[in-house]
PDB file of N, CA and C in Angstrom:
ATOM      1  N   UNK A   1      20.008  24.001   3.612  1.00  0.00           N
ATOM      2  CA  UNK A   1      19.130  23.956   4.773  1.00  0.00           C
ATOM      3  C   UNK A   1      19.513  22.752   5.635  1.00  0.00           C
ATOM      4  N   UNK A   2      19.802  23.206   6.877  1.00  0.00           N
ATOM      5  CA  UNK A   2      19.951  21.949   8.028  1.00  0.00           C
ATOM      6  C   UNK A   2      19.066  21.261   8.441  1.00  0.00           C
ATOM      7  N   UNK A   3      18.980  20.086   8.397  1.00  0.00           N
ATOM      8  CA  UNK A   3      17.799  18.930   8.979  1.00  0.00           C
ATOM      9  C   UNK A   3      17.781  18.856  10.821  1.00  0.00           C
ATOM     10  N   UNK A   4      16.392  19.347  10.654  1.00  0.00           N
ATOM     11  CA  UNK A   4      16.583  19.888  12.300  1.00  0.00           C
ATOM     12  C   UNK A   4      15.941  18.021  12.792  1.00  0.00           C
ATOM     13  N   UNK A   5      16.200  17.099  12.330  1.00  0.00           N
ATOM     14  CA  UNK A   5      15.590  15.374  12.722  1.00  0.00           C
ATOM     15  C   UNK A   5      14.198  15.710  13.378  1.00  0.00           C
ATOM     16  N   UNK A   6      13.689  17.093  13.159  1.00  0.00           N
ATOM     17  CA  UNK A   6      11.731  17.151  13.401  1.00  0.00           C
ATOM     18  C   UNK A   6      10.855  16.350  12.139  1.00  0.00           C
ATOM     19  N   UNK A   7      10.050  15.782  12.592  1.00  0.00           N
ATOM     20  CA  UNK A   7       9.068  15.185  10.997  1.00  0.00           C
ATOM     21  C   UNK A   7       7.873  16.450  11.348  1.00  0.00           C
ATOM     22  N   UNK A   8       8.147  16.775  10.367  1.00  0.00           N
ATOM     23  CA  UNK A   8       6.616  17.539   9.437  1.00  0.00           C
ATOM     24  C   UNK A   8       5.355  17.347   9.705  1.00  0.00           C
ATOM     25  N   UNK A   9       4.059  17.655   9.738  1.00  0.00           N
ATOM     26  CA  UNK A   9       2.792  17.694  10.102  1.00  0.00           C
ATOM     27  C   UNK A   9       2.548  16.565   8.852  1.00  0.00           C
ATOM     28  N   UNK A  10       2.575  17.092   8.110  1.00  0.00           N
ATOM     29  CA  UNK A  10       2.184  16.220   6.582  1.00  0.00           C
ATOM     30  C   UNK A  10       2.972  14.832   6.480  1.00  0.00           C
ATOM     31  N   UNK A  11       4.242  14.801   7.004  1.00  0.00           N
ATOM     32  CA  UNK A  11       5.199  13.693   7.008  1.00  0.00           C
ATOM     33  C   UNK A  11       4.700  12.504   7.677  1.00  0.00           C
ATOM     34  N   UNK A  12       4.069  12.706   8.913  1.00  0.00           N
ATOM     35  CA  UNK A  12       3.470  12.356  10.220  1.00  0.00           C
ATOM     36  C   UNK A  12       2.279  11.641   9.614  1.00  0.00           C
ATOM     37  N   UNK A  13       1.590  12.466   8.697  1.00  0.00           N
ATOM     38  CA  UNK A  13      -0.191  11.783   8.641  1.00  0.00           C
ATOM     39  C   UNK A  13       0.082  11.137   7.420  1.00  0.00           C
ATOM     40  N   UNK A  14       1.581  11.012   7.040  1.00  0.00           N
ATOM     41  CA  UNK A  14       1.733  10.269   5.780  1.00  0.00           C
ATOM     42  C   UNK A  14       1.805   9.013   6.309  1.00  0.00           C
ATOM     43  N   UNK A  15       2.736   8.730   6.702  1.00  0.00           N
ATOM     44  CA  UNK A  15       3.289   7.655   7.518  1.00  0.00           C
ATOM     45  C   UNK A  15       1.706   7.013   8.972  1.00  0.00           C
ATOM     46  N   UNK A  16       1.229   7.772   9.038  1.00  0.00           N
ATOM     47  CA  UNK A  16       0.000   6.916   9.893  1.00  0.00           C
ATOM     48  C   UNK A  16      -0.971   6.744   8.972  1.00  0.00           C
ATOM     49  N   UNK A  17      -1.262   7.571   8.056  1.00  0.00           N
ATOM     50  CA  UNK A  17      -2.206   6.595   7.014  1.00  0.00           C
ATOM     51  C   UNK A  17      -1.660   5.585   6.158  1.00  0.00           C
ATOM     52  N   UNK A  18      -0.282   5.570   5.687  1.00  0.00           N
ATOM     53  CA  UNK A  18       0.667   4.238   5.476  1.00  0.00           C
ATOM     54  C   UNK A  18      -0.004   2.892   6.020  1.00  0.00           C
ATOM     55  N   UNK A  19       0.605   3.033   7.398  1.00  0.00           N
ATOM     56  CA  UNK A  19       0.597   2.075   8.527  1.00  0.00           C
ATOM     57  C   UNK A  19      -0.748   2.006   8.741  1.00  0.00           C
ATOM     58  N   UNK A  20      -1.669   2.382   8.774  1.00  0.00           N
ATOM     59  CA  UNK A  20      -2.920   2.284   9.179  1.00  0.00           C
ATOM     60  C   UNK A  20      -3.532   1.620   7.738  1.00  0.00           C
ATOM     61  N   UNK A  21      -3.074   1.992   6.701  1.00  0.00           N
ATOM     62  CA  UNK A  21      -3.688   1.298   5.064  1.00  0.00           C
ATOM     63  C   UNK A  21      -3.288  -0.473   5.570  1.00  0.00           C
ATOM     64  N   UNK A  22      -2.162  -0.256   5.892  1.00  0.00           N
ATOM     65  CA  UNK A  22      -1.407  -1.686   6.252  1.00  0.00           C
ATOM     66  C   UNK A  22      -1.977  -2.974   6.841  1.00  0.00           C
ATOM     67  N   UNK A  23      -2.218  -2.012   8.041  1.00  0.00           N
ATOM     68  CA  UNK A  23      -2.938  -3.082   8.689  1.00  0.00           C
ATOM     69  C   UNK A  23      -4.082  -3.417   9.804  1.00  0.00           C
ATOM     70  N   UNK A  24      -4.754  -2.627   8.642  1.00  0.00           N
ATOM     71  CA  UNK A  24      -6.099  -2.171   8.492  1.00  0.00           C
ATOM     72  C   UNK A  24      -6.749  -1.852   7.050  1.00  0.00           C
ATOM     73  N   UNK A  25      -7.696  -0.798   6.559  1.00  0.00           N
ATOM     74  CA  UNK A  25      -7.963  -0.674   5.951  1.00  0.00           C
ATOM     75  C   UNK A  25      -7.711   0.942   5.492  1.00  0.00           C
ATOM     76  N   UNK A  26      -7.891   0.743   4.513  1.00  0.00           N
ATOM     77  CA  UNK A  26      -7.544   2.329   3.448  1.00  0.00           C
ATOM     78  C   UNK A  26      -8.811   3.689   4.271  1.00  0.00           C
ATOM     79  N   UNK A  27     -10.057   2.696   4.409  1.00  0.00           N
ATOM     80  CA  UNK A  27     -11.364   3.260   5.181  1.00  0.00           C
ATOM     81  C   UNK A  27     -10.870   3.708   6.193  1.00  0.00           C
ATOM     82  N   UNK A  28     -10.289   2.889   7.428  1.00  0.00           N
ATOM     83  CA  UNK A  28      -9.885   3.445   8.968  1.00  0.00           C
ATOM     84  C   UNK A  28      -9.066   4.626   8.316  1.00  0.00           C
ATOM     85  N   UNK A  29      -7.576   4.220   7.478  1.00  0.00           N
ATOM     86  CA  UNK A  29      -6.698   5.491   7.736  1.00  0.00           C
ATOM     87  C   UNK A  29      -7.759   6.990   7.092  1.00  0.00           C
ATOM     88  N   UNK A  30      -8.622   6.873   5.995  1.00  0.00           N
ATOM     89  CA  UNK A  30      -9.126   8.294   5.890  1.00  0.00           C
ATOM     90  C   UNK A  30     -10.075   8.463   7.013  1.00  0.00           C
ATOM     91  N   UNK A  31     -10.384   7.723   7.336  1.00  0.00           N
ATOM     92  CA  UNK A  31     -11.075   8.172   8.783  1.00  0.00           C
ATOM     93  C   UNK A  31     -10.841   8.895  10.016  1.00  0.00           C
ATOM     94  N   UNK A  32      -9.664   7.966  10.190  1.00  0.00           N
ATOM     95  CA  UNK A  32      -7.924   9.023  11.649  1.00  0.00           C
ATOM     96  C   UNK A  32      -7.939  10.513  10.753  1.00  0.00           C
ATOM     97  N   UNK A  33      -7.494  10.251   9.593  1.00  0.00           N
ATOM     98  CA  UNK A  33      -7.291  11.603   8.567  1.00  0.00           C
ATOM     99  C   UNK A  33      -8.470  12.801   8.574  1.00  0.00           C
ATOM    100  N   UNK A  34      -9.594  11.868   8.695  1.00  0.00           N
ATOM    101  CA  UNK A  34     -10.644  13.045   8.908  1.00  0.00           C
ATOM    102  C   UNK A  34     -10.880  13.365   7.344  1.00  0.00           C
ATOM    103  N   UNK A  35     -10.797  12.494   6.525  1.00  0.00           N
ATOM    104  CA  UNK A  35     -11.103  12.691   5.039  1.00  0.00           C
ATOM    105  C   UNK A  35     -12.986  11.921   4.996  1.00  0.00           C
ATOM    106  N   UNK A  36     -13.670  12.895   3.830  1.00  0.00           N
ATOM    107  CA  UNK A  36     -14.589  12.374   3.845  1.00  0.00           C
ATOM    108  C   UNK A  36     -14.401  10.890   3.032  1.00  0.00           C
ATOM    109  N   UNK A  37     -13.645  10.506   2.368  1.00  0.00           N
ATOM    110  CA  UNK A  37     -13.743   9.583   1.558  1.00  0.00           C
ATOM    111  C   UNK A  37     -12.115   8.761   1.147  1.00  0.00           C
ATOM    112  N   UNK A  38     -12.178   8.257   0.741  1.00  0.00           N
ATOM    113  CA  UNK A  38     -10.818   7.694   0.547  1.00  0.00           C
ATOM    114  C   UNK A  38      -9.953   8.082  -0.768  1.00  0.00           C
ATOM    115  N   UNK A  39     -10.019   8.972  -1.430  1.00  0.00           N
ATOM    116  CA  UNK A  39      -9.680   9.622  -2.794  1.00  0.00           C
ATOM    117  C   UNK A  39      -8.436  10.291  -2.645  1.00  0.00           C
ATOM    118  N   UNK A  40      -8.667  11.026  -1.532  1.00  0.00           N
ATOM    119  CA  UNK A  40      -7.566  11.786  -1.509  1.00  0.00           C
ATOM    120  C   UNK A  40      -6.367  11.142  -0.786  1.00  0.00           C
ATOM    121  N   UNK A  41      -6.964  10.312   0.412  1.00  0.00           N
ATOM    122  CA  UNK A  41      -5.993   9.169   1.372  1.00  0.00           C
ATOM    123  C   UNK A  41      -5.125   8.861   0.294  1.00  0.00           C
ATOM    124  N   UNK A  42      -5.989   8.049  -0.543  1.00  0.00           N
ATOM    125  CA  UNK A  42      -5.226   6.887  -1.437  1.00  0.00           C
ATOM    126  C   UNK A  42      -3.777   7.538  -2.491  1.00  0.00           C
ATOM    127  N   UNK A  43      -4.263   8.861  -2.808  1.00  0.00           N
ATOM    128  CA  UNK A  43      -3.720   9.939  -3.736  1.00  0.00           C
ATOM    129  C   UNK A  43      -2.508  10.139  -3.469  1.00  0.00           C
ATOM    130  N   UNK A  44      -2.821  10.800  -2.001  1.00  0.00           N
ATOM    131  CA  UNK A  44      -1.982  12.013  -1.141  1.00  0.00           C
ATOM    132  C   UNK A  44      -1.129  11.287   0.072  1.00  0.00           C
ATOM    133  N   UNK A  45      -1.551  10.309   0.497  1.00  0.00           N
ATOM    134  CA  UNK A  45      -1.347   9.978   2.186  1.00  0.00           C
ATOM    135  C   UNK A  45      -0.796   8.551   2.013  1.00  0.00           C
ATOM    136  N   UNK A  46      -1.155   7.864   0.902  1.00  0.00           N
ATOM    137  CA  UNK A  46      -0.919   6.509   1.484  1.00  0.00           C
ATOM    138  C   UNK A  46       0.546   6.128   0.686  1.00  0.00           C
ATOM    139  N   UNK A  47       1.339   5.548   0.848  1.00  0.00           N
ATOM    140  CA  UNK A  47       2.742   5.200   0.365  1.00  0.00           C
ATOM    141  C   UNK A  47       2.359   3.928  -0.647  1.00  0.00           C
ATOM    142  N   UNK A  48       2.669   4.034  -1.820  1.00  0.00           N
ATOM    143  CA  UNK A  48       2.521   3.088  -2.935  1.00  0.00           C
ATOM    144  C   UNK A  48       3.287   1.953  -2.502  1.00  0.00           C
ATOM    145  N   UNK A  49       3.698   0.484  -2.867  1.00  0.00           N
ATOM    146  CA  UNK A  49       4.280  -0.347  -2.598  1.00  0.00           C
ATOM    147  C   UNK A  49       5.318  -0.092  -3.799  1.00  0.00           C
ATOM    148  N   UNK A  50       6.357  -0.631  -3.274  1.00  0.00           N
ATOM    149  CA  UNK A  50       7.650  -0.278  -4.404  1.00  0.00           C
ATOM    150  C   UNK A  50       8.003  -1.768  -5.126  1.00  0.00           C
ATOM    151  N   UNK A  51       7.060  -2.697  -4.957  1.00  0.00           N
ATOM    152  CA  UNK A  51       7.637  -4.210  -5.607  1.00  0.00           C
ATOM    153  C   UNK A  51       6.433  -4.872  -4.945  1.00  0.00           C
ATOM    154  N   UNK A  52       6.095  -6.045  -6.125  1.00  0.00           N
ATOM    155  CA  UNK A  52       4.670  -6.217  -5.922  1.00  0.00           C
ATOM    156  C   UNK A  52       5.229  -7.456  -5.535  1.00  0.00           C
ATOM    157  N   UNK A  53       3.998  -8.520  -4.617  1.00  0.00           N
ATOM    158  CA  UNK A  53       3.575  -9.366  -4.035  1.00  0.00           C
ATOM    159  C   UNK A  53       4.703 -10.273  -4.938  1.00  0.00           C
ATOM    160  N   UNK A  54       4.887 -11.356  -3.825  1.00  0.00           N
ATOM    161  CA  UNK A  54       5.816 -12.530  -4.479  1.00  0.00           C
ATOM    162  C   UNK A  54       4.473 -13.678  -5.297  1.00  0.00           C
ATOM    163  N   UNK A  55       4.272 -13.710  -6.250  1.00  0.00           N
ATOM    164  CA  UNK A  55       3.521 -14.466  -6.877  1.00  0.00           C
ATOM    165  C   UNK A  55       3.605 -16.111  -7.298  1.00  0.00           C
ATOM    166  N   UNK A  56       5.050 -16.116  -7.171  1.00  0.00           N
ATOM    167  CA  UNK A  56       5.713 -17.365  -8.079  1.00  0.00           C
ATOM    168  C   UNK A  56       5.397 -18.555  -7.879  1.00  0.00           C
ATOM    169  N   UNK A  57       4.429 -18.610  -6.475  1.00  0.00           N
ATOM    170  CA  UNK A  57       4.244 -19.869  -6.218  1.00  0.00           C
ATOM    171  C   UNK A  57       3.201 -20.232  -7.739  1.00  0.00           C
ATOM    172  N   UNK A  58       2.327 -19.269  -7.441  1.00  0.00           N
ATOM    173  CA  UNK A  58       1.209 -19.041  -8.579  1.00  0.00           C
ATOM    174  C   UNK A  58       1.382 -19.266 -10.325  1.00  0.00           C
ATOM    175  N   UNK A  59       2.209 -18.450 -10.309  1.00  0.00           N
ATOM    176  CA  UNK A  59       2.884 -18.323 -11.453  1.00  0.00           C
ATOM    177  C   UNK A  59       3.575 -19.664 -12.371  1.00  0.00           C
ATOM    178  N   UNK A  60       4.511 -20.378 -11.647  1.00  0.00           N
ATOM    179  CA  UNK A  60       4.975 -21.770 -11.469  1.00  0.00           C
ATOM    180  C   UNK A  60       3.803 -22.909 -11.906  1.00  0.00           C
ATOM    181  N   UNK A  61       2.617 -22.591 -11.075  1.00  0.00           N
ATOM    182  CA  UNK A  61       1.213 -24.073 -11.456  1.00  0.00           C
ATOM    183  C   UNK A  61       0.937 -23.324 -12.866  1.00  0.00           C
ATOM    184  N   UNK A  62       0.643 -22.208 -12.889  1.00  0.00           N
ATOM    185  CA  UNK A  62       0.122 -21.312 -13.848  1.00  0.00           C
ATOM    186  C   UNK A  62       1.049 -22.194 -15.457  1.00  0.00           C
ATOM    187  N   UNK A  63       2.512 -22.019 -15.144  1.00  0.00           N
ATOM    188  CA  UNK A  63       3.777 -22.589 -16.636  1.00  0.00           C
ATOM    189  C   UNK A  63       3.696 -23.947 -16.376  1.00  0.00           C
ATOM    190  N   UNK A  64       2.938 -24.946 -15.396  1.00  0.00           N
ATOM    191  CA  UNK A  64       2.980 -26.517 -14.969  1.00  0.00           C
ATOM    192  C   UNK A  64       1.886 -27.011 -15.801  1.00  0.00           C
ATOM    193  N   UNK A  65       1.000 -25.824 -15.781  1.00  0.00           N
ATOM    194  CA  UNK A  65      -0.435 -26.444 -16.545  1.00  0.00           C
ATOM    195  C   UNK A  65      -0.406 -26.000 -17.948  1.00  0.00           C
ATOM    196  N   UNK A  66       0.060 -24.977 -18.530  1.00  0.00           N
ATOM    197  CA  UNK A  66       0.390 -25.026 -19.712  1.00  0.00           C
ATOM    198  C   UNK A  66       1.054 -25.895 -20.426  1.00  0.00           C
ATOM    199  N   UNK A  67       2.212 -26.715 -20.066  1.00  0.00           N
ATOM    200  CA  UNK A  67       2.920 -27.738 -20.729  1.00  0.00           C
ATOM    201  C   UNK A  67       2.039 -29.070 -20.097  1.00  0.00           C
ATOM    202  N   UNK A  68       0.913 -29.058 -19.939  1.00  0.00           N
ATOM    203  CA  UNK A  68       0.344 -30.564 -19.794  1.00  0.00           C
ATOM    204  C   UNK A  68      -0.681 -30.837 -21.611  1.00  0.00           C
ATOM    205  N   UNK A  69      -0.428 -31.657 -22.370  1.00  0.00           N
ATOM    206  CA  UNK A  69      -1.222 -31.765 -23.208  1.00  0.00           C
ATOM    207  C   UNK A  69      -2.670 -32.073 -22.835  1.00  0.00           C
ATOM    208  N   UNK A  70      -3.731 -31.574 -23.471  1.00  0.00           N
ATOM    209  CA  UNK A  70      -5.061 -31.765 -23.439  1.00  0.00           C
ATOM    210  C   UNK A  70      -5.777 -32.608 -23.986  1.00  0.00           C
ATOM    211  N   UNK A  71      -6.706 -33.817 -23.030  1.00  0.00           N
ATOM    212  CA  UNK A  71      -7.214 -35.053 -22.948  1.00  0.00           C
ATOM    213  C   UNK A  71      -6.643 -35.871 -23.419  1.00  0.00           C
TER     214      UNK A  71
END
């Protein structure tokens, strides 16, 4: 099958409830969506993150305070 470079109906409300989870809330995008609730948004519509938050600053005080002896 040839890729006619059209996006899809479903492709479309994937990618705006994405972007709308982003930067905004999960609430607004099922809302644009016309979902009663956010269950299915979150399920169906919204794009998972593929690599989580850089933590290390955290992480780092977190292994700084473990090697301090106590009182």
């Amino acid at each position: 099958m040839e890729d006619s470079g059209e996006i899809s109906p479903h492709v479309f409300r994937k990618s705006v409830a994405t972007l709308i989870d982003a930067e905004a809330t999960l609430e607004a995008a099922a809302a644009v969506l016309g979902h009663s609730g956010t269950a299915v948004t979150a399920k169906h519509y919204v794009k998972k993150a593929t690599a989580a938050p850089d933590m290390s600053e955290i992480l780092n005080r977190f292994g700084q305070n473990g090697n301090e002896k106590d009182g």
